[in-house]
Protein backbone atom coordinates (compact mmCIF):
# COMPACT_ATOMS: atom_id res chain seq x y z
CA UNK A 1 -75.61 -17.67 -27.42
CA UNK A 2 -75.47 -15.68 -24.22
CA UNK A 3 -74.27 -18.81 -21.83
CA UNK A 4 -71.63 -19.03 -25.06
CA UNK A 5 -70.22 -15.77 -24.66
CA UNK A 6 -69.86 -15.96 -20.98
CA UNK A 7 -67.91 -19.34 -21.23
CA UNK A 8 -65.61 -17.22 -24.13
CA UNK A 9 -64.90 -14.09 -21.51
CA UNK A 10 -65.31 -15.12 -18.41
CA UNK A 11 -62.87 -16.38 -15.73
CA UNK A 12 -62.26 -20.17 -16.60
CA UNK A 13 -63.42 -21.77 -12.99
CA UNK A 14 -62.32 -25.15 -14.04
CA UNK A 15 -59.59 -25.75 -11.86
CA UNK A 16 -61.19 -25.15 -9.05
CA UNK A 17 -63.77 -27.85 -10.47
CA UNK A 18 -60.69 -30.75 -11.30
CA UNK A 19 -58.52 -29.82 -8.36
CA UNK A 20 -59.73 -30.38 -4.83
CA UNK A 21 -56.26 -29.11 -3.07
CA UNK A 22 -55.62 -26.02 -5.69
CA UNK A 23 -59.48 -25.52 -4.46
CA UNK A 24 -58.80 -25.33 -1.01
CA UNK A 25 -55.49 -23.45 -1.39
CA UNK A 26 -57.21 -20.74 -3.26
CA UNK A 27 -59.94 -20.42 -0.99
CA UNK A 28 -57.43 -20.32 2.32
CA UNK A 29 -55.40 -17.58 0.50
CA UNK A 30 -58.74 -15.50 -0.52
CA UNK A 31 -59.52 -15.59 3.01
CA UNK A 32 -55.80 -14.77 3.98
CA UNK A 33 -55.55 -11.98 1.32
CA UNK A 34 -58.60 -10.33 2.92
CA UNK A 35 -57.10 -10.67 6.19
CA UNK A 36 -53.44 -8.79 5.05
CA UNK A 37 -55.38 -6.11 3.42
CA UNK A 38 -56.11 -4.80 6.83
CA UNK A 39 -52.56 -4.75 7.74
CA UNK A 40 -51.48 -3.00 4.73
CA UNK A 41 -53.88 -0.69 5.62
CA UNK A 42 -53.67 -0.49 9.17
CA UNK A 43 -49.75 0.23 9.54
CA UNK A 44 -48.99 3.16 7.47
CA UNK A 45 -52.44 5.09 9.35
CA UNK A 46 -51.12 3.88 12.52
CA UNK A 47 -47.16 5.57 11.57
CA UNK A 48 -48.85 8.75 10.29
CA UNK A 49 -51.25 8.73 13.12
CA UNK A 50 -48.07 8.32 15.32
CA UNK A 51 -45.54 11.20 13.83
CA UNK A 52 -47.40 13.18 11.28
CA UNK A 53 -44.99 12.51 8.86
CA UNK A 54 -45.43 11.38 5.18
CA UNK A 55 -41.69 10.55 5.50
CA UNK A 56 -41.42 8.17 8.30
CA UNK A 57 -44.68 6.52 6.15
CA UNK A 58 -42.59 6.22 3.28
CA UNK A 59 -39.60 4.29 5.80
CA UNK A 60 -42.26 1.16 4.85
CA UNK A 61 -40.88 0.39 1.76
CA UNK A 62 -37.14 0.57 2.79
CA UNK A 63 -38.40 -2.08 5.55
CA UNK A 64 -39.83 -4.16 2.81
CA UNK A 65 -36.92 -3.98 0.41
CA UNK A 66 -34.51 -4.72 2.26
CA UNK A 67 -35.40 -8.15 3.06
CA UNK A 68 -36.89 -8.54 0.15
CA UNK A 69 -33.20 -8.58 -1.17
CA UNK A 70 -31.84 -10.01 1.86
CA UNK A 71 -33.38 -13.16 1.45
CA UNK A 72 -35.75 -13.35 -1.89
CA UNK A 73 -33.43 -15.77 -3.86
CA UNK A 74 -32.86 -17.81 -0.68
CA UNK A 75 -36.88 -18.39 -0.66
CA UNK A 76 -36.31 -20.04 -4.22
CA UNK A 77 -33.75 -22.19 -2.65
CA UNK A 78 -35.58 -23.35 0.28
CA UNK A 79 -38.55 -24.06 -2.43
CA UNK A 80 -36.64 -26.40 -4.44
CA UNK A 81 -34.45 -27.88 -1.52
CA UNK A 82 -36.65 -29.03 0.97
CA UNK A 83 -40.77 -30.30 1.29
CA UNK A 84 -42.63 -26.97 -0.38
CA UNK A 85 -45.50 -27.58 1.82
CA UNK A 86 -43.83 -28.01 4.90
CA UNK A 87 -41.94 -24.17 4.14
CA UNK A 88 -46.06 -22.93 3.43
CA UNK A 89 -46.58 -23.69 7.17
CA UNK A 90 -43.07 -22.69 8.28
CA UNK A 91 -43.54 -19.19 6.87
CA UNK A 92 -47.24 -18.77 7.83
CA UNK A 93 -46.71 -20.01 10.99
CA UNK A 94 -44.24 -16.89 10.86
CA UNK A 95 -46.27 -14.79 8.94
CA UNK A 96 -48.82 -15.48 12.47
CA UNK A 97 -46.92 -14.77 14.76
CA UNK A 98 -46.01 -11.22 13.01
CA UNK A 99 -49.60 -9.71 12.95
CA UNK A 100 -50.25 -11.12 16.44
CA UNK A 101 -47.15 -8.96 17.79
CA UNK A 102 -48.56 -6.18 15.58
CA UNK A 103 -52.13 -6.50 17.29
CA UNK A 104 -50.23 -6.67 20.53
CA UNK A 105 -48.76 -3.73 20.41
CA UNK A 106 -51.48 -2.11 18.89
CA UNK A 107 -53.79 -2.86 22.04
CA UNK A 108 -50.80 -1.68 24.21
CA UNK A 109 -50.99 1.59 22.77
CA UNK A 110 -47.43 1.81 21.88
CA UNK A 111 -46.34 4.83 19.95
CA UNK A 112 -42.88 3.23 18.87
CA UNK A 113 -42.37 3.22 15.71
CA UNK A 114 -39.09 1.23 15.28
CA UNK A 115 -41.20 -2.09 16.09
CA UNK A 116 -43.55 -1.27 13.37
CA UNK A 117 -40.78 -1.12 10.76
CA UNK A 118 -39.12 -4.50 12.84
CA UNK A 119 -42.32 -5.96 12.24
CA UNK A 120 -42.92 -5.01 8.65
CA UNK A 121 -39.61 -6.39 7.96
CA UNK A 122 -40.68 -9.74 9.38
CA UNK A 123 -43.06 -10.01 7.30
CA UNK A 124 -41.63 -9.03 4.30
CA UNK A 125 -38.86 -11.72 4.61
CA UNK A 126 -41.35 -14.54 5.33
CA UNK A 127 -43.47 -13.42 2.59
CA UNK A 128 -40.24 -13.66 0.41
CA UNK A 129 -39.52 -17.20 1.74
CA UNK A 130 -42.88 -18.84 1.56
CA UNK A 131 -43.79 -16.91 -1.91
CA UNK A 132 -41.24 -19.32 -4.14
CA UNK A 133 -42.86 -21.89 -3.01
CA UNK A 134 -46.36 -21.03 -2.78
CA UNK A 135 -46.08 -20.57 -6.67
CA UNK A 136 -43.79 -23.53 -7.46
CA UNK A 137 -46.58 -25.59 -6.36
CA UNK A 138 -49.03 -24.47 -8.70
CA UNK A 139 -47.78 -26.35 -11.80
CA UNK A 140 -48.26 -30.03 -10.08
CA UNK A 141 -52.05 -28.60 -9.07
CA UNK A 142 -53.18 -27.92 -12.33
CA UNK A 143 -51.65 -29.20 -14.37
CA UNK A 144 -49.83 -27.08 -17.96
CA UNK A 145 -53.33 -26.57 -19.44
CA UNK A 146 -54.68 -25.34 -16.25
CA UNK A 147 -51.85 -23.25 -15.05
CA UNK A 148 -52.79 -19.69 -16.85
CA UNK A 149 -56.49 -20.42 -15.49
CA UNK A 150 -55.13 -20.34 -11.74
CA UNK A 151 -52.96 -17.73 -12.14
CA UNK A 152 -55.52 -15.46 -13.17
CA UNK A 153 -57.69 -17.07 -10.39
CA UNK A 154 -55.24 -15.45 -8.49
CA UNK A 155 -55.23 -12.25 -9.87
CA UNK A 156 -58.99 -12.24 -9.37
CA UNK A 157 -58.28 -12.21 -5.51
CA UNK A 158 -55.69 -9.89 -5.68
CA UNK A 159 -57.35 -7.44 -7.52
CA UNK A 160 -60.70 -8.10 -5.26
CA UNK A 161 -58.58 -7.59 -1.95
CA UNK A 162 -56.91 -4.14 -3.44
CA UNK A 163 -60.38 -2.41 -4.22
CA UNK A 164 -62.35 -3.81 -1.00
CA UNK A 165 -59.26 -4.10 1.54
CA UNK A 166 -58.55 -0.42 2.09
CA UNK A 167 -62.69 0.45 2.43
CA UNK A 168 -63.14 -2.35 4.86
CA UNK A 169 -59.84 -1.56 6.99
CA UNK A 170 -60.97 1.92 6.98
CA UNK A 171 -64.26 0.97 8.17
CA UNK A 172 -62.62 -1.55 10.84
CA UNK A 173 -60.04 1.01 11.91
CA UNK A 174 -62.87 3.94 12.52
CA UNK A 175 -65.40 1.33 15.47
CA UNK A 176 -64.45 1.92 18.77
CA UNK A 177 -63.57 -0.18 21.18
CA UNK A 178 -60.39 -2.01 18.86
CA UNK A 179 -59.64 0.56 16.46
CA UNK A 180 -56.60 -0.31 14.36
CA UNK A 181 -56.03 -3.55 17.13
CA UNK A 182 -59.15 -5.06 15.09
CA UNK A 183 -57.34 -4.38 11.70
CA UNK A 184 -54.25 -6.63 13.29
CA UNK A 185 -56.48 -9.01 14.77
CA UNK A 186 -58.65 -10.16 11.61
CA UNK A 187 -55.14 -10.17 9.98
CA UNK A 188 -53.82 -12.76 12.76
CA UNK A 189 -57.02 -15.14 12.41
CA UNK A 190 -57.57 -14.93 8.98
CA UNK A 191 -54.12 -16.94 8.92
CA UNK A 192 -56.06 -19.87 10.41
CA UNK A 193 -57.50 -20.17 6.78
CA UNK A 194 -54.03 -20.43 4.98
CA UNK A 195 -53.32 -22.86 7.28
CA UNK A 196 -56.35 -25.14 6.28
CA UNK A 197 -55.61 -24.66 2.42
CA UNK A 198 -51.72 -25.49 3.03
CA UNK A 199 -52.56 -28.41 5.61
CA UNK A 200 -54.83 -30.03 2.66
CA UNK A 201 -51.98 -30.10 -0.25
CA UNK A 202 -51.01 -33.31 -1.69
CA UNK A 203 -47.25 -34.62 -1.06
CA UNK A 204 -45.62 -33.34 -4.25
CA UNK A 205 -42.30 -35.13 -4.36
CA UNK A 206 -39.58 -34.53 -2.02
CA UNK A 207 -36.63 -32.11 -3.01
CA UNK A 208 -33.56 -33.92 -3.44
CA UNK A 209 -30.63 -30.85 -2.91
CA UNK A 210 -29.63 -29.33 0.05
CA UNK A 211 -30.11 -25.26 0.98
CA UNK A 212 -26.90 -23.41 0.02
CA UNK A 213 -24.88 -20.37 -2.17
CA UNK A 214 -24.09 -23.14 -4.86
CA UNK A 215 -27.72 -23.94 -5.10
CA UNK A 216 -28.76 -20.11 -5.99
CA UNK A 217 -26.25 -19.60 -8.28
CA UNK A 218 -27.26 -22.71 -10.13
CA UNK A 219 -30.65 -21.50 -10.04
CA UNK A 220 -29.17 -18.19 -11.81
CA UNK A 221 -27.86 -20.30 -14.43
CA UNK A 222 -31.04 -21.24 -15.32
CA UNK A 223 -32.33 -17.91 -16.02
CA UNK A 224 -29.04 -17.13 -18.53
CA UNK A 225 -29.04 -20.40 -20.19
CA UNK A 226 -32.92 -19.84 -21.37
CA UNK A 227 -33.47 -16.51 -23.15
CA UNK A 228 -37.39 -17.36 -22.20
CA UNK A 229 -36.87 -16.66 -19.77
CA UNK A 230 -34.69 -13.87 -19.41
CA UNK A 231 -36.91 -12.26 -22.14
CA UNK A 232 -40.21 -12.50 -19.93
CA UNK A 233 -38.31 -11.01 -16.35
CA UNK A 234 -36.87 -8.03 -18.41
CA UNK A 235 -40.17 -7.38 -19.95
CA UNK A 236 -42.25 -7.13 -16.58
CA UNK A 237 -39.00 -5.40 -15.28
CA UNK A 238 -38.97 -2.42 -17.55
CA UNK A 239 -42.64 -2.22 -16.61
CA UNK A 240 -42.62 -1.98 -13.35
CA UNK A 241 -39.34 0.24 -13.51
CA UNK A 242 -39.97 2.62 -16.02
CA UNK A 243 -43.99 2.90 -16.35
CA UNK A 244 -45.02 3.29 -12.94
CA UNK A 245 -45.92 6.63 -11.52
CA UNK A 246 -47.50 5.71 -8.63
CA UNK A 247 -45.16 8.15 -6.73
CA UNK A 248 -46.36 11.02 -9.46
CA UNK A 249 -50.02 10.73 -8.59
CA UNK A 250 -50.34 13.70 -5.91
CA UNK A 251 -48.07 15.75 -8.00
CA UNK A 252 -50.06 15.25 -11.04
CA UNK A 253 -53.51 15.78 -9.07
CA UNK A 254 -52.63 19.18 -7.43
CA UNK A 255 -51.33 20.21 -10.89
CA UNK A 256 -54.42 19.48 -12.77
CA UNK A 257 -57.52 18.61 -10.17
CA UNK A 258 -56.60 21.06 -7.58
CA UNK A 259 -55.31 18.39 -5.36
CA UNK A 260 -58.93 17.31 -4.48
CA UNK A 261 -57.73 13.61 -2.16
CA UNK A 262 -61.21 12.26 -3.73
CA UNK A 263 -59.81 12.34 -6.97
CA UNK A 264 -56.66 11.24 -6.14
CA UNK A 265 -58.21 7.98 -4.26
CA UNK A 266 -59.96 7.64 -7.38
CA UNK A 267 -56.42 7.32 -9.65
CA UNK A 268 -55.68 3.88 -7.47
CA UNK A 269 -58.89 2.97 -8.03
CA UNK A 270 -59.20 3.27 -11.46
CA UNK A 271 -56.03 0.77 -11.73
CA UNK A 272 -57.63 -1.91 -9.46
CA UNK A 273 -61.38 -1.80 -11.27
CA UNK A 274 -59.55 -1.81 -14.47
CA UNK A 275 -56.84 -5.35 -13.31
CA UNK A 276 -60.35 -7.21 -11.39
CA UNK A 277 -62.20 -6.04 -14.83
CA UNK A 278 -59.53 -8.04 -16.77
CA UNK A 279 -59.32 -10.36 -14.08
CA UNK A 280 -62.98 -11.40 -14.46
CA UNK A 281 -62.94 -11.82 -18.34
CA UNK A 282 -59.68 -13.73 -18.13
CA UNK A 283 -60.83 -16.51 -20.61
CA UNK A 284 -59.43 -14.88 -23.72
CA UNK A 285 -56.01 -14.30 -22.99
CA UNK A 286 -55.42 -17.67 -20.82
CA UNK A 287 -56.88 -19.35 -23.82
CA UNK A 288 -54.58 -17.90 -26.38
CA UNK A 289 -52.14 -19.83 -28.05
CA UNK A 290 -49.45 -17.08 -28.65
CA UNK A 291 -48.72 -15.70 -25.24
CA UNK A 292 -45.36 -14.57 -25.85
CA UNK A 293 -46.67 -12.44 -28.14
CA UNK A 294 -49.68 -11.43 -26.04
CA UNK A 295 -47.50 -10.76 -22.99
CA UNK A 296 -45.17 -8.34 -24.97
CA UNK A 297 -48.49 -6.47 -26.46
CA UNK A 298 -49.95 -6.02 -22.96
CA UNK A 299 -46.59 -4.56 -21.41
CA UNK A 300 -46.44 -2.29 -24.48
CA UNK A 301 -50.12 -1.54 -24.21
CA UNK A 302 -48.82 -0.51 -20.14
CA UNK A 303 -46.88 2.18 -21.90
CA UNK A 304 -49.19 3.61 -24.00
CA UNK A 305 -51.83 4.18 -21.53
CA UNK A 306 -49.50 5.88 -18.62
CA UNK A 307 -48.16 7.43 -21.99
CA UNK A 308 -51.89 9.41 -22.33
CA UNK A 309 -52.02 9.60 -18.20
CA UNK A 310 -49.07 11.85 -18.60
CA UNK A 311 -50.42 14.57 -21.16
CA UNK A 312 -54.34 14.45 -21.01
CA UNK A 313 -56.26 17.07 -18.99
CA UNK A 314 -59.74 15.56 -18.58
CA UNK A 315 -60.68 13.57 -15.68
CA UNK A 316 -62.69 10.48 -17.00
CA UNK A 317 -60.00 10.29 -20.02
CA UNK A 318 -57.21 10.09 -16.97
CA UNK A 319 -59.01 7.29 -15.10
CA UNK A 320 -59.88 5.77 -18.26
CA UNK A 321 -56.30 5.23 -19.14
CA UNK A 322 -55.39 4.24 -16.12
CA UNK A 323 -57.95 1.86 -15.89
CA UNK A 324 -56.75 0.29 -19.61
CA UNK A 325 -53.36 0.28 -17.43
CA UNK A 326 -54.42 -1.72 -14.98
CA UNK A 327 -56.07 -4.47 -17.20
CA UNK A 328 -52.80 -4.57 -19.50
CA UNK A 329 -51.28 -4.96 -16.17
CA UNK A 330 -53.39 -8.49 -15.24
CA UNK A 331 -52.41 -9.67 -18.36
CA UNK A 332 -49.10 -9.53 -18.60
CA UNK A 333 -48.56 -10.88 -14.51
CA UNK A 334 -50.79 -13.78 -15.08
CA UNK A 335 -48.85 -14.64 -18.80
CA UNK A 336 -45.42 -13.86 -17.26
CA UNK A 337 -46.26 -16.22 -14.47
CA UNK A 338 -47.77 -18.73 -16.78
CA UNK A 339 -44.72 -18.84 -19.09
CA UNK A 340 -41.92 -18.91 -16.37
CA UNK A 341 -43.66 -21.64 -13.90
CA UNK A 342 -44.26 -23.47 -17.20
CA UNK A 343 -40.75 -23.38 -18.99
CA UNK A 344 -38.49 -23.67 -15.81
CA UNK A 345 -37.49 -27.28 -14.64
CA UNK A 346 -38.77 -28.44 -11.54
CA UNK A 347 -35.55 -28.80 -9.96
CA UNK A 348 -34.75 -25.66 -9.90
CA UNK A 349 -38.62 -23.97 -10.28
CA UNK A 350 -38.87 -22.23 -6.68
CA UNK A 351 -35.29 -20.26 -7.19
CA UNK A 352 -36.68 -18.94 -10.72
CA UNK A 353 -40.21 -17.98 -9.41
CA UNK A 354 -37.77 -15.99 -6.40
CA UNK A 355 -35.78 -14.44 -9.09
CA UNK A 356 -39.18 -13.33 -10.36
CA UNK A 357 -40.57 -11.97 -7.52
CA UNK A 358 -37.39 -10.55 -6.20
CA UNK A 359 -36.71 -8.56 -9.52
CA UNK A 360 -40.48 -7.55 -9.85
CA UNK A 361 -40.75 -6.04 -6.49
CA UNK A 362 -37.65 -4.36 -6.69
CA UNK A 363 -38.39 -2.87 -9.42
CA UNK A 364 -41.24 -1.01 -8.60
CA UNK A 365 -39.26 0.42 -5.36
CA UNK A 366 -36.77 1.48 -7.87
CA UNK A 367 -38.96 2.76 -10.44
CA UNK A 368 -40.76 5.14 -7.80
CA UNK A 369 -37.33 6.30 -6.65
CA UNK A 370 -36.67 7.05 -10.65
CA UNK A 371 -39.54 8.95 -11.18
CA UNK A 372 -39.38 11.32 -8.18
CA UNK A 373 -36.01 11.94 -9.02
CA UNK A 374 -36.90 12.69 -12.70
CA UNK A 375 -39.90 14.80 -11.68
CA UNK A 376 -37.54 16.74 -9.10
CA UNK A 377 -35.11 17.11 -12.10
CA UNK A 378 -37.98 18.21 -14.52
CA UNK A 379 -41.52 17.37 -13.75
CA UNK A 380 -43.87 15.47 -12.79
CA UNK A 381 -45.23 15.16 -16.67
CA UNK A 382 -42.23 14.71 -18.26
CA UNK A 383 -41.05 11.84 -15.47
CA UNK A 384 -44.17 10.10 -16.32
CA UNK A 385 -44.03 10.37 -20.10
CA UNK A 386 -40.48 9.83 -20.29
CA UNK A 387 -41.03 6.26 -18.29
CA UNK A 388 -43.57 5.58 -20.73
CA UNK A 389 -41.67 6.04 -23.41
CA UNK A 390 -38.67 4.00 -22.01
CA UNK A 391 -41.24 0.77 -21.21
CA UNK A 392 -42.35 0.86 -25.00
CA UNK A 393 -39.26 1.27 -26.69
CA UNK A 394 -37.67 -1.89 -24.17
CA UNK A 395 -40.27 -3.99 -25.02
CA UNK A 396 -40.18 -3.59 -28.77
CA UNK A 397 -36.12 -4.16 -28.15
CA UNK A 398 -36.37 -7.17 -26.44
CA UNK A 399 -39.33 -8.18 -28.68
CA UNK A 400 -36.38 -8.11 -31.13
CA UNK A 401 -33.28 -9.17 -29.72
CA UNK A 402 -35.08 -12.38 -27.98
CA UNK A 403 -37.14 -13.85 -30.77
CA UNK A 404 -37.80 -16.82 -28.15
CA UNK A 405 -40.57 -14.82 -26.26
CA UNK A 406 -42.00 -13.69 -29.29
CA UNK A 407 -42.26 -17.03 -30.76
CA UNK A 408 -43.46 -18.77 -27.46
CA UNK A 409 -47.04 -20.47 -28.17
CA UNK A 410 -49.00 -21.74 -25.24
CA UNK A 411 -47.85 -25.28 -24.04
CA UNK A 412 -44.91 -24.86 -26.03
CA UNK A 413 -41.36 -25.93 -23.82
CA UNK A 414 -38.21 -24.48 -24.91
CA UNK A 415 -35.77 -26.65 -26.47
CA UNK A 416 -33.00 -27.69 -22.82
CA UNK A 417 -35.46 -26.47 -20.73
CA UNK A 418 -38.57 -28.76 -20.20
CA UNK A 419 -39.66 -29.39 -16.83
CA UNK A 420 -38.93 -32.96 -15.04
């Protein structure tokens, strides 16, 4: 009965069992995630450390935006245009090359800033061209049946690398002699196993078109063409957009815990325990047959809990919530993923997973840039309740005017939009 339950809950590990490259790919990324965590961590300590400025900290996410949208649907292009295995090495050879400069100058003892930002950049964009890819693959892996299973393998890492990174980068950054130059330099040879799970893919068919405007636009089309699809990006877009207070969490903590950091550490926290909790009992929800359905629950369920974050007073109900926030959060990334990779064509897969990203991640820059302005407008509690409000009452109107997503049972292929 016990072995039962576990098989019911737990993280389905069976395609890492019936696929020896998606094996290997996950296992080179693991090690790869690990590796960036240290970055992330080591290059907004290293600006601070530098200026003393929370605002030239903050000049991170303009570098990462801005190539994000520079270059995000051209990533999709590339994908679906050329040999997807051949841009995985291209942009992690890239990707390489980037933390080594960063643990150069790092060992230099530069106090420059403007190559920290040049840097970020660089890595943002090759992030945003590889990424397409890296997730257009996944279908021909697995396999339909399989796909969810990854994806939340996937999430599983990323939720693993966001708890442990930040206390192991600390921990890195604080033994002499390296210092922060360590942080770079696990980054840089942690690469060495990305390269070993991209080296072992399988040839997967070579793209037929050829890299250009037309090809992006067509890609575009897609999206409008399949209300799927359009359904599942605006739902994880008035998510991340509207129900994301991130940029409200000191506000709120020196309002109601006396701006103790400890407790404030614990808020991020409390959203990564509760995604790798989710994570780890994955089996239920990439099991389900009515994911549409599931997916629209779970962004609405997003709401609700940064909904109670915004007006309760006690400390274990706020991390509480925001735990339930984080594990409504797995959900719906691993079911949005599952849905799109599934339902877009092949052809034209890579520019619709780059829509994806590109929309997601810039809507999370925009939804912090939202909220501060509400909370400067009225405060920090009403910003936060008010985007709360907003994500329910979008998802309940899409819900409605896009019956498609609601409908959408796992395996299930739109009518015009199967994959080839």
């Amino acid at each position: 009965m016990l072995l039962d339950l576990r098989v019911r809950l737990l993280t389905d590990f069976s395609p890492l069992r019936r696929s020896p490259a998606f094996r290997r790919l996950w296992v080179g990324s693991t090690l790869s995630s690990v590796g960036g965590a240290f970055t992330t961590f080591a290059v907004p300590l290293q600006i601070y450390a530098t200026t003393r400025s929370s605002l030239a900290v903050g000049g991170l996410g303009v570098a990462q935006l801005v190539p994000l949208l520079a270059v995000g649907l051209w990533g999709g292009q590339l994908a679906d245009s050329l040999d997807r295995r051949r841009v995985l090495l291209a942009t992690t050879a890239t990707s390489t090359l980037v933390s080594g400069a960063l643990a150069a100058q790092a060992l230099a003892g530069s106090r420059l800033i403007w190559p920290l930002y040049l840097l970020v950049a660089c890595k943002s964009a090759s992030g945003a061209l590889g990424g397409p890819a890296r997730r257009a693959i996944l279908l021909g892996l697995v396999g339909a049946d399989q796909l969810a299973a990854s994806l939340a393998l996937n999430r599983v890492t990323f939720q693993v690398t966001a708890v442990a990174g930040p206390a192991l980068g600390g921990l890195l950054a604080s033994l002499p002699p390296l210092g922060l130059s360590g942080c770079y330099l696990v980054d840089t040879a942690s690469f060495l196993a990305s390269f070993w799970g991209v080296a072992g893919l399988p040839d997967l068919g070579r793209r037929t078109g050829r890299p250009g405007t037309g090809g992006i636009v067509e890609g575009l089309r897609v999206l409008h063409r399949s209300p799927l699809l359009t359904g599942t990006l605006l739902t994880d877009i008035a998510a991340t957009a509207f129900a994301l207070p991130v940029v409200l969490f000191p506000a709120i903590n020196a309002a109601r815990f006396a701006g103790n950091p400890r407790t404030l550490g614990l808020f991020t926290a409390a959203i990564g325990v509760g995604g790798l909790l989710s994570a780890t009992l994955s089996a239920p929800f990439t099991r389900a047959r009515h994911q549409g359905r599931l997916m629209l629950a779970a962004v609405a369920t997003w709401g609700a809990a940064f909904a109670g974050f915004a007006v309760v007073h006690s400390l274990w109900a706020t991390l509480g919530l925001l735990g339930l926030a984080g594990a409504a959060d797995t959900v719906t990334v691993v079911l949005r993923s599952s849905i799109i990779q599934t339902n877009a064509p092949d052809h034209a897969r890579g520019r619709v997973v780059a829509a994806e990203y590109m929309l997601t991640g810039a809507g999370s820059y925009l939804g912090d840039l939202g909220s501060g302005a509400l909370a400067a407008l009225t405060t920090p509690t009403t910003s936060a309740l008010a985007g709360a409000v907003a994500t329910i009452t979008a998802t309940f109107v899409i819900a409605t005017a896009l019956p498609d997503l609601t409908r959408y049972t796992k395996g299930s292929q739109m009518p015009n939009h199967r994959c080839t």
